[in-house]
C-alpha atoms as a PDB file:
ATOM      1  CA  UNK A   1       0.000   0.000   0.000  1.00  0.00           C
ATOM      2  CA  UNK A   2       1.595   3.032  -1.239  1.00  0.00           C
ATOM      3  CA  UNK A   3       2.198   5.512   1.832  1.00  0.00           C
ATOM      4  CA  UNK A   4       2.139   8.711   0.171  1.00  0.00           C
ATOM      5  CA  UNK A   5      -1.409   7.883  -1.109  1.00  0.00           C
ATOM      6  CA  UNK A   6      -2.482   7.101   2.738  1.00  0.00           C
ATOM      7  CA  UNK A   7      -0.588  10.458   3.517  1.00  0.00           C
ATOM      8  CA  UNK A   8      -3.619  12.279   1.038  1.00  0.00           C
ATOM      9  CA  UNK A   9      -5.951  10.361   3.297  1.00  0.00           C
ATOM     10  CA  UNK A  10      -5.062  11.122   6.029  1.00  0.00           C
ATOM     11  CA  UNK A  11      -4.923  15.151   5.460  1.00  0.00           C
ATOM     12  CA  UNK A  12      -8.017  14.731   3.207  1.00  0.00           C
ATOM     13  CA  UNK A  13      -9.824  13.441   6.057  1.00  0.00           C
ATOM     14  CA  UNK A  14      -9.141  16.560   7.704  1.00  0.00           C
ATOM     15  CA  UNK A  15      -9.492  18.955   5.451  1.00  0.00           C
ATOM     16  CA  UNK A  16     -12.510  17.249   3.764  1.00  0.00           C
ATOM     17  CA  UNK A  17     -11.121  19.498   0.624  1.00  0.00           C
ATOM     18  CA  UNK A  18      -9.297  18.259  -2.276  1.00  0.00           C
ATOM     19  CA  UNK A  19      -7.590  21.744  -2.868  1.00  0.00           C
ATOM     20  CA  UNK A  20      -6.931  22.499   0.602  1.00  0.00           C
ATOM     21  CA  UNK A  21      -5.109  19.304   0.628  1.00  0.00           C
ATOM     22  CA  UNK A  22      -3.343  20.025  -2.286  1.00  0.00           C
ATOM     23  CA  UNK A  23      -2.174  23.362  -1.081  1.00  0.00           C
ATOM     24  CA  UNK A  24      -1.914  22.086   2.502  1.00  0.00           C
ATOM     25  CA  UNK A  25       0.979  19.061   0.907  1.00  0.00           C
ATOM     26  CA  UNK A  26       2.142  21.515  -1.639  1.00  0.00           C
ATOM     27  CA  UNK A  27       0.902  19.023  -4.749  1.00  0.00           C
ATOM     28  CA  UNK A  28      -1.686  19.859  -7.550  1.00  0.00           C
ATOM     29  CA  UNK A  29      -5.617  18.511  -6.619  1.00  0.00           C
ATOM     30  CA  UNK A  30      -5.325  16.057  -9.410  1.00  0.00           C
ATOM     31  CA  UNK A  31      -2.750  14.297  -7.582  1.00  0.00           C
ATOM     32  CA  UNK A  32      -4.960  14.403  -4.799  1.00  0.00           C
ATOM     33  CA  UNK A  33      -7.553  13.003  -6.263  1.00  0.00           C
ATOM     34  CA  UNK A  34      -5.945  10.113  -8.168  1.00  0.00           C
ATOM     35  CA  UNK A  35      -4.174   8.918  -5.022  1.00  0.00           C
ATOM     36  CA  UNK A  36      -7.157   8.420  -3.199  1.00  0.00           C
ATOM     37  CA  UNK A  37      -8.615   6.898  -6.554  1.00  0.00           C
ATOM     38  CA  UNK A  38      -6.143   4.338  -6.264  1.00  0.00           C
ATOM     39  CA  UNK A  39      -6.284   3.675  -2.898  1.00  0.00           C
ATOM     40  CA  UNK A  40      -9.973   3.186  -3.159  1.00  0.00           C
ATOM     41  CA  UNK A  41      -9.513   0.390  -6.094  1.00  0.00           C
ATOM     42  CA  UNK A  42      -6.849  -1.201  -3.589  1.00  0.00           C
ATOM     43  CA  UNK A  43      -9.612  -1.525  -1.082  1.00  0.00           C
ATOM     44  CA  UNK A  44     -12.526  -1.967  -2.766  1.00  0.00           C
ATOM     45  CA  UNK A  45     -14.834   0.568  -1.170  1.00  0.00           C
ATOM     46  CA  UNK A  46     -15.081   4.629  -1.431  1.00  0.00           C
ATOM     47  CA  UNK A  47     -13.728   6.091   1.634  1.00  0.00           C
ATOM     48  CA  UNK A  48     -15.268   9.678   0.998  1.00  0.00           C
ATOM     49  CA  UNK A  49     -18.755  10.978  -0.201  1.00  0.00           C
ATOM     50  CA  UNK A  50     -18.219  13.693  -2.414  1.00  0.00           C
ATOM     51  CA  UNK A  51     -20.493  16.437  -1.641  1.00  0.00           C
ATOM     52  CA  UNK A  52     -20.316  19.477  -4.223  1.00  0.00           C
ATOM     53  CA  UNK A  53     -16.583  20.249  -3.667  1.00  0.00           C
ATOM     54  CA  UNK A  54     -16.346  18.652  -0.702  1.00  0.00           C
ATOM     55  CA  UNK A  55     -15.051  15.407   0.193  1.00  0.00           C
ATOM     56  CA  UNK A  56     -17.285  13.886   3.379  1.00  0.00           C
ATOM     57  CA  UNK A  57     -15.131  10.890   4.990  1.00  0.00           C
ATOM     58  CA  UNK A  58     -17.823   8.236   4.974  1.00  0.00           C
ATOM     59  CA  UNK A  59     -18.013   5.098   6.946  1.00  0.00           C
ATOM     60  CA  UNK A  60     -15.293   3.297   5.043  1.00  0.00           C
ATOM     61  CA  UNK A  61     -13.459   5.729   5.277  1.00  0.00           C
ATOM     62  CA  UNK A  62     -14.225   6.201   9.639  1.00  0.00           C
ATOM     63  CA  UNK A  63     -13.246   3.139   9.623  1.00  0.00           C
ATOM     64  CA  UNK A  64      -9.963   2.937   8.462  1.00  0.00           C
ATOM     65  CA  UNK A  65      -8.599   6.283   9.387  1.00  0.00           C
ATOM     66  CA  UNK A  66      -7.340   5.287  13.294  1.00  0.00           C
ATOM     67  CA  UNK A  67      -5.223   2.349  11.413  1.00  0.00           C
ATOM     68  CA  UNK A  68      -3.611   4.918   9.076  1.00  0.00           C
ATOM     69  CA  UNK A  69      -3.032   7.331  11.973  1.00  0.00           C
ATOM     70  CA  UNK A  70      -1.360   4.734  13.825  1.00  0.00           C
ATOM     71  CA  UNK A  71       0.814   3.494  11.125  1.00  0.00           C
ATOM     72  CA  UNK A  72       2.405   7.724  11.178  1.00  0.00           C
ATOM     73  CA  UNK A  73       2.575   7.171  14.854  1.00  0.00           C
ATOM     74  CA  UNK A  74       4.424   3.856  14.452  1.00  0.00           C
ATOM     75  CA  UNK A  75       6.504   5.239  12.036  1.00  0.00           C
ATOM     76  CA  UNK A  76       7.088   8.465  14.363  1.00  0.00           C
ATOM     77  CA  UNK A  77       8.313   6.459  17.376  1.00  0.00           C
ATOM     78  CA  UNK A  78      10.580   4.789  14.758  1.00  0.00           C
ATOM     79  CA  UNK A  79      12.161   8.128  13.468  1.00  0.00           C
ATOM     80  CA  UNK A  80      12.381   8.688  17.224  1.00  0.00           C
ATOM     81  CA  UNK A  81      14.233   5.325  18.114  1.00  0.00           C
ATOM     82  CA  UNK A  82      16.521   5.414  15.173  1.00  0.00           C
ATOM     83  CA  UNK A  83      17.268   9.421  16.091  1.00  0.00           C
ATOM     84  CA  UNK A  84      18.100   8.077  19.966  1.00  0.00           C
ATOM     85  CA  UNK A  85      20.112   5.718  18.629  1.00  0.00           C
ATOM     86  CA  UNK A  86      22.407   7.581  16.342  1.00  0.00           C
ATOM     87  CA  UNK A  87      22.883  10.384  19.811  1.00  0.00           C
ATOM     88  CA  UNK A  88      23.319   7.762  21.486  1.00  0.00           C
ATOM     89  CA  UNK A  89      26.354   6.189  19.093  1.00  0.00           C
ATOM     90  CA  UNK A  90      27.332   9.685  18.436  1.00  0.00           C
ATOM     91  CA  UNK A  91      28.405   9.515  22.549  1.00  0.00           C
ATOM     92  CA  UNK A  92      29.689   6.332  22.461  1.00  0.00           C
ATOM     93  CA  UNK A  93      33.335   4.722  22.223  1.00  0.00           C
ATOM     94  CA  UNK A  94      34.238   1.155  22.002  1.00  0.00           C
ATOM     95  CA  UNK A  95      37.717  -0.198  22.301  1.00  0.00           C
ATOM     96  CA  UNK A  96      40.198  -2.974  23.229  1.00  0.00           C
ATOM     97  CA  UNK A  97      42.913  -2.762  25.975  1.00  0.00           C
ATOM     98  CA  UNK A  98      45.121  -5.788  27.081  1.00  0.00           C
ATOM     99  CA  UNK A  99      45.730  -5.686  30.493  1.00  0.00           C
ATOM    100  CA  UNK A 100      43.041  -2.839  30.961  1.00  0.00           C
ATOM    101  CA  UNK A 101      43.669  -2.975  34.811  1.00  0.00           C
ATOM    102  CA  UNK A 102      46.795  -0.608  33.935  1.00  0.00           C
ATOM    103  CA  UNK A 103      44.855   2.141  32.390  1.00  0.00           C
ATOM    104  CA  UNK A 104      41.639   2.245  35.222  1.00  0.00           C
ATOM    105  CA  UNK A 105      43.066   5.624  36.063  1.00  0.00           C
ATOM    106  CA  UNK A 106      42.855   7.043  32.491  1.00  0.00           C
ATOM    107  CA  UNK A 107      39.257   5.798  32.001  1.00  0.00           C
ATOM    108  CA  UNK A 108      38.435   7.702  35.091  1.00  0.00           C
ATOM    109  CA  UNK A 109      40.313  10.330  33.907  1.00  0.00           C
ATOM    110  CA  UNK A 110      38.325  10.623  30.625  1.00  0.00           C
ATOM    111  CA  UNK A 111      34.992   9.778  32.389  1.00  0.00           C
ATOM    112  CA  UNK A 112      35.935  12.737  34.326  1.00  0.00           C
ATOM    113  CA  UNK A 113      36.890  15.155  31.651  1.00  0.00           C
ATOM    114  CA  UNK A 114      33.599  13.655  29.126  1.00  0.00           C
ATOM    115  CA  UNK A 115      30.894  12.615  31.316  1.00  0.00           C
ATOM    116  CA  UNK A 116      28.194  12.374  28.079  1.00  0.00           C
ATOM    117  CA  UNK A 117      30.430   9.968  26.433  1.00  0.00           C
ATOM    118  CA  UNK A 118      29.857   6.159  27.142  1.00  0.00           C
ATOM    119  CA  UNK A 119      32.482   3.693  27.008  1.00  0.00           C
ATOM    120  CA  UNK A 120      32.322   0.289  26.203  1.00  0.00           C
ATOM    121  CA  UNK A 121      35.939  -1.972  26.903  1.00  0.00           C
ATOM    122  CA  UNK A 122      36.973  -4.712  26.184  1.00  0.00           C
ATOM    123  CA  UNK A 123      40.263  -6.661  27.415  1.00  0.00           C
ATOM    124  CA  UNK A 124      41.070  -9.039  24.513  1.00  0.00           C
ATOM    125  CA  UNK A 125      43.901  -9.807  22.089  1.00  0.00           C
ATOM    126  CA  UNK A 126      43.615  -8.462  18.447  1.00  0.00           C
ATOM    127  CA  UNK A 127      44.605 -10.489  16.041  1.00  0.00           C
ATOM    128  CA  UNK A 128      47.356  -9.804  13.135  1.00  0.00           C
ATOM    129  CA  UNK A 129      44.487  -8.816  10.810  1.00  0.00           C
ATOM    130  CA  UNK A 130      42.721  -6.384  13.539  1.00  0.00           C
ATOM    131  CA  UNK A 131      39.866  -7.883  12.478  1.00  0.00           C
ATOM    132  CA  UNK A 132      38.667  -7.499  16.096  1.00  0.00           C
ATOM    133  CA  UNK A 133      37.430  -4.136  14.949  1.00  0.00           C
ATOM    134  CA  UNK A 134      34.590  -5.552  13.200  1.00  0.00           C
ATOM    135  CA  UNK A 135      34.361  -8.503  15.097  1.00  0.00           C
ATOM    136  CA  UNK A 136      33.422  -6.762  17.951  1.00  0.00           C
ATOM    137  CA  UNK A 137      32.439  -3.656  16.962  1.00  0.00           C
ATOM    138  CA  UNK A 138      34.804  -1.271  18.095  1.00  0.00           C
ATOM    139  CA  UNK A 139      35.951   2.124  17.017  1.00  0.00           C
ATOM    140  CA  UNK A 140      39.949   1.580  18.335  1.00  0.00           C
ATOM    141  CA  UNK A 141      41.954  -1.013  19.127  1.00  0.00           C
ATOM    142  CA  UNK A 142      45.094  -0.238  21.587  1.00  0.00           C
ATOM    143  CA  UNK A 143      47.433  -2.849  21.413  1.00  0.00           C
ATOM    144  CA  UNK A 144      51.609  -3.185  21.292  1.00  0.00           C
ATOM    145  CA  UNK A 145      51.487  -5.763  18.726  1.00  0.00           C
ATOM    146  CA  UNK A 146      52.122  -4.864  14.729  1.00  0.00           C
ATOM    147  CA  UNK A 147      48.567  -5.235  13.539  1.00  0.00           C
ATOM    148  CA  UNK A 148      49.184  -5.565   9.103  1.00  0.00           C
ATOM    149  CA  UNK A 149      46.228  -4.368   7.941  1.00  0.00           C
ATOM    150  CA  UNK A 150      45.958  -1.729   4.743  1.00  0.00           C
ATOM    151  CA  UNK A 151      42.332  -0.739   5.150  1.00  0.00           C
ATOM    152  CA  UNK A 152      43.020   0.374   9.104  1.00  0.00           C
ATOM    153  CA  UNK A 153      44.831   3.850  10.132  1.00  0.00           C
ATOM    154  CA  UNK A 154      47.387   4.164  13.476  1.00  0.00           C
ATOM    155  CA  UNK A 155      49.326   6.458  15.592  1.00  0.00           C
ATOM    156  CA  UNK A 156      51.705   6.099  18.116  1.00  0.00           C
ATOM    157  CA  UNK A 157      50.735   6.241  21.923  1.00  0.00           C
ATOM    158  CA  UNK A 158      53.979   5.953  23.711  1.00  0.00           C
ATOM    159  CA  UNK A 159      57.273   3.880  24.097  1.00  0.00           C
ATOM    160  CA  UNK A 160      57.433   1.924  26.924  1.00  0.00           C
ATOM    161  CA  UNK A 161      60.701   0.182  28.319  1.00  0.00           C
ATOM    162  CA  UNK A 162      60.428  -3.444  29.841  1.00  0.00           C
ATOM    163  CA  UNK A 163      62.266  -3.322  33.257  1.00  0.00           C
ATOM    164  CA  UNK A 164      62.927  -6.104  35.771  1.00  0.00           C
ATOM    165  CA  UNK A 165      60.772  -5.891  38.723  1.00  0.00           C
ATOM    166  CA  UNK A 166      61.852  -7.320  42.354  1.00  0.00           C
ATOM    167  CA  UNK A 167      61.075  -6.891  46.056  1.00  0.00           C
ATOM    168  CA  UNK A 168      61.923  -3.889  47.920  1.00  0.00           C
ATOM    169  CA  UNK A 169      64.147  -5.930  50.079  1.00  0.00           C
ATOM    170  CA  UNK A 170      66.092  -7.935  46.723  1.00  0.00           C
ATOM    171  CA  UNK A 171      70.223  -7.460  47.236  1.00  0.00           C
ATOM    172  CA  UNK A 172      69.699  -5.454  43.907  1.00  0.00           C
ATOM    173  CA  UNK A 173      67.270  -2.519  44.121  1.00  0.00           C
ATOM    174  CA  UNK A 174      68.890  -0.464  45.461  1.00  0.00           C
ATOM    175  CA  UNK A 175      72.350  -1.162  43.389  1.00  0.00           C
ATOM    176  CA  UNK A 176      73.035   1.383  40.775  1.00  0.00           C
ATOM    177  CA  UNK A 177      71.259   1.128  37.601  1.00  0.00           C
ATOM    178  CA  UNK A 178      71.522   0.187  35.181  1.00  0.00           C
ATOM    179  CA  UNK A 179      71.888  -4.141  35.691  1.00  0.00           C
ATOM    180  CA  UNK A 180      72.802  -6.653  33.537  1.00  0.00           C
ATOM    181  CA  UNK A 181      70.102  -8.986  33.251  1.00  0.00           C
ATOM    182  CA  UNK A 182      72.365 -12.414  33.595  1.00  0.00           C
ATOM    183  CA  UNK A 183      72.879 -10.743  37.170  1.00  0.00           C
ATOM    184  CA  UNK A 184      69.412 -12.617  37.580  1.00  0.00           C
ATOM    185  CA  UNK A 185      69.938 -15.725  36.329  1.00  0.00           C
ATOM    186  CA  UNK A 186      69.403 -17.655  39.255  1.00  0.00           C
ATOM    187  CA  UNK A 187      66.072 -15.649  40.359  1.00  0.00           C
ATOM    188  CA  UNK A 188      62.506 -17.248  40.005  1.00  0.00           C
ATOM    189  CA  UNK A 189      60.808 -15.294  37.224  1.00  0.00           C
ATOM    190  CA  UNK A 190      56.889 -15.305  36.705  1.00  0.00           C
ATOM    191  CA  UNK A 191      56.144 -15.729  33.013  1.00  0.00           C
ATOM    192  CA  UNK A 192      53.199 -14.730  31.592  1.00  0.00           C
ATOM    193  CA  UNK A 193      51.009 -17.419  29.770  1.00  0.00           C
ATOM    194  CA  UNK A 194      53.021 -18.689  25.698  1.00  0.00           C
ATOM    195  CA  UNK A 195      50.090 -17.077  24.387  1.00  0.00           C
ATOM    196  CA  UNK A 196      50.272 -13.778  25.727  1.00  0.00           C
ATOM    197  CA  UNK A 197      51.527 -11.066  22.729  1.00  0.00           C
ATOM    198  CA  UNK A 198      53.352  -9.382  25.882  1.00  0.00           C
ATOM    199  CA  UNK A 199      54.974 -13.070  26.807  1.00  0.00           C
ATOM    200  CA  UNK A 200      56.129 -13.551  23.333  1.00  0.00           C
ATOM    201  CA  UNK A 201      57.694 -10.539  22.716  1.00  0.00           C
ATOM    202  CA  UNK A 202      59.599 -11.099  26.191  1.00  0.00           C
ATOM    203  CA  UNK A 203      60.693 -14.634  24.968  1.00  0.00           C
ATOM    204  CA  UNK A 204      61.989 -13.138  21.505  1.00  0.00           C
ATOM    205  CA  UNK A 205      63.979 -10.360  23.507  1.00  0.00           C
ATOM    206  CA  UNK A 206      65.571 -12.889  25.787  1.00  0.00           C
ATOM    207  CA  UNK A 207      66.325 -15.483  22.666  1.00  0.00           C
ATOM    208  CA  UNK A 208      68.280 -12.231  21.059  1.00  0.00           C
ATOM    209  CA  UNK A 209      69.796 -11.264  24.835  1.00  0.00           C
ATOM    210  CA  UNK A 210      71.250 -15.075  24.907  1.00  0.00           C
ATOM    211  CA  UNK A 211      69.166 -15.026  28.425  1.00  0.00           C
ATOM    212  CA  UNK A 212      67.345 -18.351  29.718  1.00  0.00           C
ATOM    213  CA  UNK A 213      66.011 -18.166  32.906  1.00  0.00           C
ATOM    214  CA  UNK A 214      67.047 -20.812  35.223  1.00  0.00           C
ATOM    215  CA  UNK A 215      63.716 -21.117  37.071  1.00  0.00           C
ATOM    216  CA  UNK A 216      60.389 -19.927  36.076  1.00  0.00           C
ATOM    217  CA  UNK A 217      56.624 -20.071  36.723  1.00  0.00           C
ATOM    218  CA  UNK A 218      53.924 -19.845  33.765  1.00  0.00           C
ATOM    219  CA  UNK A 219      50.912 -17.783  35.072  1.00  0.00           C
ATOM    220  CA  UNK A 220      47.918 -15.345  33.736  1.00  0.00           C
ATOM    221  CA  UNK A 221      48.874 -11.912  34.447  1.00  0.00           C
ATOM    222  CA  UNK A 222      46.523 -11.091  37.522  1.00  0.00           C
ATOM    223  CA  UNK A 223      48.090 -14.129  39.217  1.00  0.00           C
ATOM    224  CA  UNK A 224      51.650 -13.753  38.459  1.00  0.00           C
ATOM    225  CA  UNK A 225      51.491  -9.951  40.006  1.00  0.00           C
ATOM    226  CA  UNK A 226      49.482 -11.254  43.314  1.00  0.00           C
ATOM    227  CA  UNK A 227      52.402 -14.004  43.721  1.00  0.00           C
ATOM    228  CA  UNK A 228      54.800 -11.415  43.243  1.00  0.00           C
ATOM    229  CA  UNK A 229      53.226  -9.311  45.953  1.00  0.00           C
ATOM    230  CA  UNK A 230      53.688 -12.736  48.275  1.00  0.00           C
ATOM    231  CA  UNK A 231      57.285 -11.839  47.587  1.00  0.00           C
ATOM    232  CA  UNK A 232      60.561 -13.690  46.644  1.00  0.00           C
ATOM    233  CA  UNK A 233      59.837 -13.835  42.997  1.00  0.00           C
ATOM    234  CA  UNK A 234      61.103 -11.629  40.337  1.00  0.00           C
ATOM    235  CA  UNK A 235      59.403 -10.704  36.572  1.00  0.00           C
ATOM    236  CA  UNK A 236      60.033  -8.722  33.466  1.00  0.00           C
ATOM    237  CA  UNK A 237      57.533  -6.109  33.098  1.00  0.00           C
ATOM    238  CA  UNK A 238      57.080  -2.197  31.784  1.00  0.00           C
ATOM    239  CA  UNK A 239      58.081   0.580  33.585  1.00  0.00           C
ATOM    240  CA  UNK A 240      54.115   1.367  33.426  1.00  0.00           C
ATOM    241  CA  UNK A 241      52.787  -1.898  34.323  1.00  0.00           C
ATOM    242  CA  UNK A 242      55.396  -1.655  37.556  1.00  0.00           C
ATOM    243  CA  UNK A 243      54.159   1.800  38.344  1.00  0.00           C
ATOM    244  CA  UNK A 244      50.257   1.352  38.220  1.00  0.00           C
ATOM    245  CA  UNK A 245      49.893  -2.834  39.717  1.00  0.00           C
ATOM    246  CA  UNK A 246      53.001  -3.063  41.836  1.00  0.00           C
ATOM    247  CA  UNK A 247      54.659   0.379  43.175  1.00  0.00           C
ATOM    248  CA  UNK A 248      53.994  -0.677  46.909  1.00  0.00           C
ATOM    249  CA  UNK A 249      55.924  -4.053  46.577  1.00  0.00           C
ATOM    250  CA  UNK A 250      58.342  -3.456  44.170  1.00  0.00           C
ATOM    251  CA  UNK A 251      61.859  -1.695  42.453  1.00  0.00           C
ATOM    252  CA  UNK A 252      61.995  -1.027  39.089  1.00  0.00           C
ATOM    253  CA  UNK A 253      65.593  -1.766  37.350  1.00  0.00           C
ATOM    254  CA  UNK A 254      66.598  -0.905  34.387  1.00  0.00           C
ATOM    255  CA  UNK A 255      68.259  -3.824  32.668  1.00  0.00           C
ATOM    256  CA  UNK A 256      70.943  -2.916  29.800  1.00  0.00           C
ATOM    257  CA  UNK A 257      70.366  -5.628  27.627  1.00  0.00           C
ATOM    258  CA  UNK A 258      66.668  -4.749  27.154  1.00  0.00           C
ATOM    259  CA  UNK A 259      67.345  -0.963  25.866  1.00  0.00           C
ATOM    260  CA  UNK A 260      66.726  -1.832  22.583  1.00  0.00           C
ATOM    261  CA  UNK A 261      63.774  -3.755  22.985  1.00  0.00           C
ATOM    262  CA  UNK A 262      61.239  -0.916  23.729  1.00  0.00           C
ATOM    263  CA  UNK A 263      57.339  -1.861  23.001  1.00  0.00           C
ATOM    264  CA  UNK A 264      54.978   0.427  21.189  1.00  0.00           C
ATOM    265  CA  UNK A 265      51.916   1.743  21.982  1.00  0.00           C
ATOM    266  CA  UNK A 266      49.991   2.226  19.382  1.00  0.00           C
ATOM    267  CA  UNK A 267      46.241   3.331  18.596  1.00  0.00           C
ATOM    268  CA  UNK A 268      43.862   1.405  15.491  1.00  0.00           C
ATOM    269  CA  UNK A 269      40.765   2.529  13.830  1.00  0.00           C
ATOM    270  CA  UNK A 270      39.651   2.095  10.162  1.00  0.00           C
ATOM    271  CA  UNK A 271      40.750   4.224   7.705  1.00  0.00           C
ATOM    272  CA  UNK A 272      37.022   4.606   5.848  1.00  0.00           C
ATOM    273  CA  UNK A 273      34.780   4.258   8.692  1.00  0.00           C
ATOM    274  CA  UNK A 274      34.229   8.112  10.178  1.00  0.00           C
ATOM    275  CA  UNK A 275      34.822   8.603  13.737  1.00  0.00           C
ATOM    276  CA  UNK A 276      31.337   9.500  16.531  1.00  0.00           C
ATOM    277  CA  UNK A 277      32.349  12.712  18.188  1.00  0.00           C
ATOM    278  CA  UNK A 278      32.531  10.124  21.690  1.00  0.00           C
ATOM    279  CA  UNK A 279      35.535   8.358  20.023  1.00  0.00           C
ATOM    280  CA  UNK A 280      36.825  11.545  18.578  1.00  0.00           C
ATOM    281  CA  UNK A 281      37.114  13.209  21.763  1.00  0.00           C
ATOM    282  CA  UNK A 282      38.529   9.444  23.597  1.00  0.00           C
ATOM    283  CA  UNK A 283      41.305   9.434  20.226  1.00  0.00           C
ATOM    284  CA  UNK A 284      42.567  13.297  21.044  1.00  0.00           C
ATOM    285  CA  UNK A 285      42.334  12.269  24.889  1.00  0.00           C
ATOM    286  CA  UNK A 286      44.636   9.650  24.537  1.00  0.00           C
ATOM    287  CA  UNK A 287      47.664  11.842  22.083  1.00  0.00           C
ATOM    288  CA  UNK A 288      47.242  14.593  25.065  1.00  0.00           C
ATOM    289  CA  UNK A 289      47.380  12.599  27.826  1.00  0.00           C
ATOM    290  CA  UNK A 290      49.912   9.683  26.478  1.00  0.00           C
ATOM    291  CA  UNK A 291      51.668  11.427  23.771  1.00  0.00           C
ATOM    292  CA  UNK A 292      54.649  12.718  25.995  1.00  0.00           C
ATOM    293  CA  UNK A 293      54.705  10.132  28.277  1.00  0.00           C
ATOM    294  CA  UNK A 294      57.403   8.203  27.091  1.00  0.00           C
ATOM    295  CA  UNK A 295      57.702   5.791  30.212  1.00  0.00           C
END
């Protein structure tokens, strides 16, 4: 049923005037009169009397009229809905963070700073492809891994340098820095999981160091950092991951060997897909707030 000709109905029921609906819809009375001609045939029954010029909604007509005036208010409420929706998106950002735990206080931060903007997180692994993006919806992907991907744009975050972490009470925080790590050969280190990007990266720096620990301990990443806190264990971790889940328990030392083997931070999004003011204003957050912060 065509819904421009149940449009002329509708204001021809009011009006009860074929030119007065024209005028009233800004189209010529013919048109008028040959949509409700064809809605007519469609139903099989007159819907108006016509009385001299007038057009006198008759019984037909009486009763169909509330079923076209709630199909407009259906179709209202759905402009509506679709019009919350898009404000809604438009304050929206949706992103991925490994080991989110580290970065609580820059949420916070930009929940402070933007309170109309909703965030949705999630703490997951992107692939090679980043084809997390449009697995799960997001608008950026933070990650240190290389994602190779031609159809998705990136910026760099920060450098962060990988450190060895020990108790405050270790015979070597509090030596001069920087250490050699084969100074630690016979510690316990806590290993992240094979899986873990973070792990792997850590594995390939200490194949190219010539570095094999004598003693460690596979764990996921919330329990390796609540053993260390037990104490007598030692782990390889960022300068920013030592800072934000461990200052109370731990020393920071710069290792020599690792200089080279600085991670980067970097931001995804896709190159073609235009950015919601929410993950506009989350993207320049993170250059302002990160962008100098080269620990």
């Amino acid at each position: 049923m065509n819904l421009l000709h149940l449009e002329y109905f509708r204001a021809l029921a009011d009006t009860q005037h074929v030119q007065k609906t024209g005028e009233h819809l800004h189209v010529s009375p013919s048109a008028i009169s040959t949509g409700i001609r064809s809605l007519e045939q469609e139903l099989g029954v007159q819907l108006f009397d016509r009385v001299g010029r007038n057009m006198k909604l008759n019984e037909y007509g009486k009763v169909f009229l509330p079923y076209v005036e709630d199909v407009f208010s259906s179709l209202q409420k759905g402009v509506g809905a679709v019009q919350a929706a898009r404000d809604q998106q438009q304050h929206r950002v949706s992103f991925s963070i490994a080991d989110a735990a580290l970065y609580i206080g820059l949420v916070s931060q930009f929940r402070e700073q933007y309170p109309d903007v909703l965030i949705r997180q999630l703490n997951r692994l992107p692939d090679r492809q980043g084809k997390l993006l449009d697995q799960a919806d997001l608008d950026f992907i933070m990650t240190s891994q290389e994602i190779e991907n031609c159809t998705l744009d990136s910026c760099v975050l920060f450098e962060e340098q990988m450190v060895v972490a020990v108790p405050p009470d270790h015979p070597l925080a509090s030596a001069e820095p920087p250490r050699s790590i084969f100074e630690f050969q016979d510690e316990i280190f806590l290993m992240r999981t094979k899986p873990d990007y973070f792990q792997q990266r850590v594995d390939w720096m200490l194949n190219e160091i010539g570095f094999h620990p004598t003693y460690a301990m596979e764990m996921d990443s919330i329990l390796r950092y609540r053993m260390f806190e037990r104490g007598g264990y030692t782990l390889i971790t960022t300068q920013r991951s030592q800072e934000n889940e461990i200052p109370h328990c731990s020393v920071a030392i710069p290792i020599q060997e690792f200089a080279p083997f600085s991670l980067t931070k970097k931001l995804y999004w896709k190159k073609d897909v235009p950015l919601s003011p929410g993950a506009l204003k989350f993207k320049a957050f993170l250059l302002e707030t990160l962008g100098d912060d080269q620990t």
